[in-house]
Protein backbone atom coordinates (compact mmCIF):
# COMPACT_ATOMS: atom_id res chain seq x y z
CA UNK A 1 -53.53 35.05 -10.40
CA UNK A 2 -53.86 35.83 -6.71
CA UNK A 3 -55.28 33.18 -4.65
CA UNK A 4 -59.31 33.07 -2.67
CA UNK A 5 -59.46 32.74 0.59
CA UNK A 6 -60.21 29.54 2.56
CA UNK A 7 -63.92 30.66 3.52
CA UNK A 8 -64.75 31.25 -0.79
CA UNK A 9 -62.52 27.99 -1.46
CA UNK A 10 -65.20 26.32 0.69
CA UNK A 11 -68.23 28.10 -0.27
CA UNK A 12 -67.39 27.10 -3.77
CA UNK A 13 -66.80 23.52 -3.21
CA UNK A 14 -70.20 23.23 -1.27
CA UNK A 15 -72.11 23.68 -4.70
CA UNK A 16 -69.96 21.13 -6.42
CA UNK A 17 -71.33 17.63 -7.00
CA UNK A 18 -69.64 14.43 -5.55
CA UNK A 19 -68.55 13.20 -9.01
CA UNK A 20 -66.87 17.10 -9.56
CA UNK A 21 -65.22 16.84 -6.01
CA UNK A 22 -63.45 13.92 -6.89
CA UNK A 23 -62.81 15.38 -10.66
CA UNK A 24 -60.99 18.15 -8.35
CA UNK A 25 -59.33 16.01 -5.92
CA UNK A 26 -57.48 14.13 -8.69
CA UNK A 27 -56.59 17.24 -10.43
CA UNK A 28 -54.93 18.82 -7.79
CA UNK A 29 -53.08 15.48 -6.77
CA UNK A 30 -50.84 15.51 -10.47
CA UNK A 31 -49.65 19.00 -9.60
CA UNK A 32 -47.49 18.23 -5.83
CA UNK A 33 -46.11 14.87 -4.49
CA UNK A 34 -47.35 16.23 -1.53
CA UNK A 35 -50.50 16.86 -2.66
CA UNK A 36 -50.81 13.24 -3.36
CA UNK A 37 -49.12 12.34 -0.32
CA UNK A 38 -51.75 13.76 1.96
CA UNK A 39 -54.71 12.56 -0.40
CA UNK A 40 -53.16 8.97 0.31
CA UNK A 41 -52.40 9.74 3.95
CA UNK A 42 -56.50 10.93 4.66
CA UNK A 43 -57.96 7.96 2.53
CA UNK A 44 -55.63 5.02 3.10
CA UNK A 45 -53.66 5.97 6.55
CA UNK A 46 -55.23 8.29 9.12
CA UNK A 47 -57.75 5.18 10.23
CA UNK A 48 -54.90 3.64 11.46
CA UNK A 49 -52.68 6.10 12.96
CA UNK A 50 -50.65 3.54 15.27
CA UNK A 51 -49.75 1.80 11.92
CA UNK A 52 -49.07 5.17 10.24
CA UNK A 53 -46.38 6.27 13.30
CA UNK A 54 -44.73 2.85 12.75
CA UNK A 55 -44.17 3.47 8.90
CA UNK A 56 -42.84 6.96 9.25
CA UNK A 57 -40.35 4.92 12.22
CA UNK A 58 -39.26 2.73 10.14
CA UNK A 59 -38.71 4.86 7.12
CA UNK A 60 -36.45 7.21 9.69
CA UNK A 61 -34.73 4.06 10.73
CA UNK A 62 -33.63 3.82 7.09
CA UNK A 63 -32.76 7.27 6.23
CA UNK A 64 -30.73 7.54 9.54
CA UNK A 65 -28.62 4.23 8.98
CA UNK A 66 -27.71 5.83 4.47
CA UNK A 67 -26.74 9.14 6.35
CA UNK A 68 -23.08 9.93 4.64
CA UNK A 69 -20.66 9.57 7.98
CA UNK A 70 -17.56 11.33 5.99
CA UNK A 71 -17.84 15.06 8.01
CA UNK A 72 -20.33 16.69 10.25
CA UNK A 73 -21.70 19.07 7.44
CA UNK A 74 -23.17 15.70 6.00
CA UNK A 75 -24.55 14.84 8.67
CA UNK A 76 -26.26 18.04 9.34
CA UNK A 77 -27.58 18.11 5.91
CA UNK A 78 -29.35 14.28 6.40
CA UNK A 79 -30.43 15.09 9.45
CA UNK A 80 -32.27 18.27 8.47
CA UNK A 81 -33.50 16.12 5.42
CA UNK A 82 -35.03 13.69 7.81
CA UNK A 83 -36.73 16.49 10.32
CA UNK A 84 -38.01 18.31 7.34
CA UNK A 85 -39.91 14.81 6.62
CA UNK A 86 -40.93 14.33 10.34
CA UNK A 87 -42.57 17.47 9.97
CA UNK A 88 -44.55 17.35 6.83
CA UNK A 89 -45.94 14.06 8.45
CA UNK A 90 -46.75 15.30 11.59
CA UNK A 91 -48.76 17.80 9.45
CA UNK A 92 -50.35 15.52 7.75
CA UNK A 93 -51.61 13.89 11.12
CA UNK A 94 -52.44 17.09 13.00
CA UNK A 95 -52.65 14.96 16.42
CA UNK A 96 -49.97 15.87 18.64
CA UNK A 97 -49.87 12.20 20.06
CA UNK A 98 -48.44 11.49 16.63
CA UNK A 99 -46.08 14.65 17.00
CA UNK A 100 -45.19 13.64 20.27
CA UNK A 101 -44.08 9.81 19.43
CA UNK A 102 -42.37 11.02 15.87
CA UNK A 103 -40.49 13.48 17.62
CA UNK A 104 -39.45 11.05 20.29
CA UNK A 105 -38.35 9.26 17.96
CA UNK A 106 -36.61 11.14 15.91
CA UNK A 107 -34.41 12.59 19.20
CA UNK A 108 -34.18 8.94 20.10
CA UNK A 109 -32.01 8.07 16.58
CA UNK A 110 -30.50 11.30 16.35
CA UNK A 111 -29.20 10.34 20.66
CA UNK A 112 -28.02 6.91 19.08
CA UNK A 113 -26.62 8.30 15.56
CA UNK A 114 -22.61 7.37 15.66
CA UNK A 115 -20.57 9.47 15.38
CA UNK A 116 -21.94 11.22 18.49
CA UNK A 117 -24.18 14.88 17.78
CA UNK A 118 -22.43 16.02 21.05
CA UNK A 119 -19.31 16.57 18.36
CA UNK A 120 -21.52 19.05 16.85
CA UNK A 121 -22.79 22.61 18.35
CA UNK A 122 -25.88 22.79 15.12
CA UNK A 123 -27.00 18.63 16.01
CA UNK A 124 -27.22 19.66 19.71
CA UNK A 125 -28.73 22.78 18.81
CA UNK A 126 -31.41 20.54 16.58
CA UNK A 127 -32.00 18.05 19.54
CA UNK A 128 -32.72 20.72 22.21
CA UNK A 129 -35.14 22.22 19.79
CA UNK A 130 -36.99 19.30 19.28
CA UNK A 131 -37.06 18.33 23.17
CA UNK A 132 -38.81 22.09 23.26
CA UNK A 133 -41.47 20.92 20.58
CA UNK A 134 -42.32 17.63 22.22
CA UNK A 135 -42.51 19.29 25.40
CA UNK A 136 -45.37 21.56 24.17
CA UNK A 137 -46.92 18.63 22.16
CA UNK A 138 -47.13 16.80 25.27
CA UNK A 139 -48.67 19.67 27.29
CA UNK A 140 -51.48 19.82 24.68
CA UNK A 141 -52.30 15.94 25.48
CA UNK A 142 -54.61 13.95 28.09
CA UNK A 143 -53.21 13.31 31.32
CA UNK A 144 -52.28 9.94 30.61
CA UNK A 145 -50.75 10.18 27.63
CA UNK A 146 -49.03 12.88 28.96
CA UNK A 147 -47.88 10.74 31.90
CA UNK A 148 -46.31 8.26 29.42
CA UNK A 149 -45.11 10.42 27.01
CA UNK A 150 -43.22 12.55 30.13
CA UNK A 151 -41.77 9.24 30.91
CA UNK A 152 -40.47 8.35 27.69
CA UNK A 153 -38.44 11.48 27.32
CA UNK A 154 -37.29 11.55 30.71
CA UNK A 155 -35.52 7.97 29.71
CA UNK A 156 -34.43 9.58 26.32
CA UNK A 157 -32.67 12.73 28.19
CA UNK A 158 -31.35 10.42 30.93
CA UNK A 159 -29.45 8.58 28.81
């Protein structure tokens, strides 16, 4: 079965009744986790998007302090684990404030992370990539955010 295009998908849908949209919605949420994930991201979490930043924080917080020490190819793996996460909730958001702060973040415990990443070509490698991607995301935003954002990773490189 080959897959419509986004422009039929929609003409479609705008025939369908309320009652059959949500039918749909809940049909397509058993098939992916992520699937659900972003139905419960639009409906419960993009109103607050401050609160929804601070979750995805503290979840990194967690997954950063259970990453397996023992050798660097550990390491590498977690950390990859945790980016791939970061990104499939920045996608979620599709504000690149939110980008922005999560990828701040993420540099910012990946800077702290013991043993150090400067051990490690690939964790370096990650980092400078990531200081690239917040650098755009903060090009994109209004001047004062951009002012404060610029700030933050000033501190976060000075370090």
């Amino acid at each position: 079965m080959k897959a419509v295009t986004l422009k039929q998908l929609k003409d479609e849908l705008s025939h369908k009744s309320a009652n059959e949209l949500k039918e749909l919605c809940l049909h397509l949420s058993k098939f992916k986790k992520e699937n659900k994930e972003l139905l419960t991201y639009l409906l419960f979490e993009s109103h607050d998007e401050e609160q929804y930043i601070q979750s995805v924080k503290d979840q990194n917080e967690v997954l950063f302090s259970e990453i397996n020490t023992k050798s660097y190819f550990y390491i590498r793996k977690s950390v990859r684990k945790i980016l791939t996460l970061n990104k499939k909730f920045i996608r979620y958001s599709k504000k690149k404030e939110t980008e922005a702060a999560l990828l701040l973040h993420f540099c910012a415990c990946l800077k702290d992370f013991k043993p150090s990443m400067k051990n490690s070509a690939r964790l370096t490698a990650t980092f400078d990539r990531q200081v690239v991607l917040i650098k755009k995301a903060i090009a994109t935003l209004h001047e004062d955010l951009q002012y404060d954002y610029q700030l933050e990773l000033e501190e976060l490189l000075n370090e």
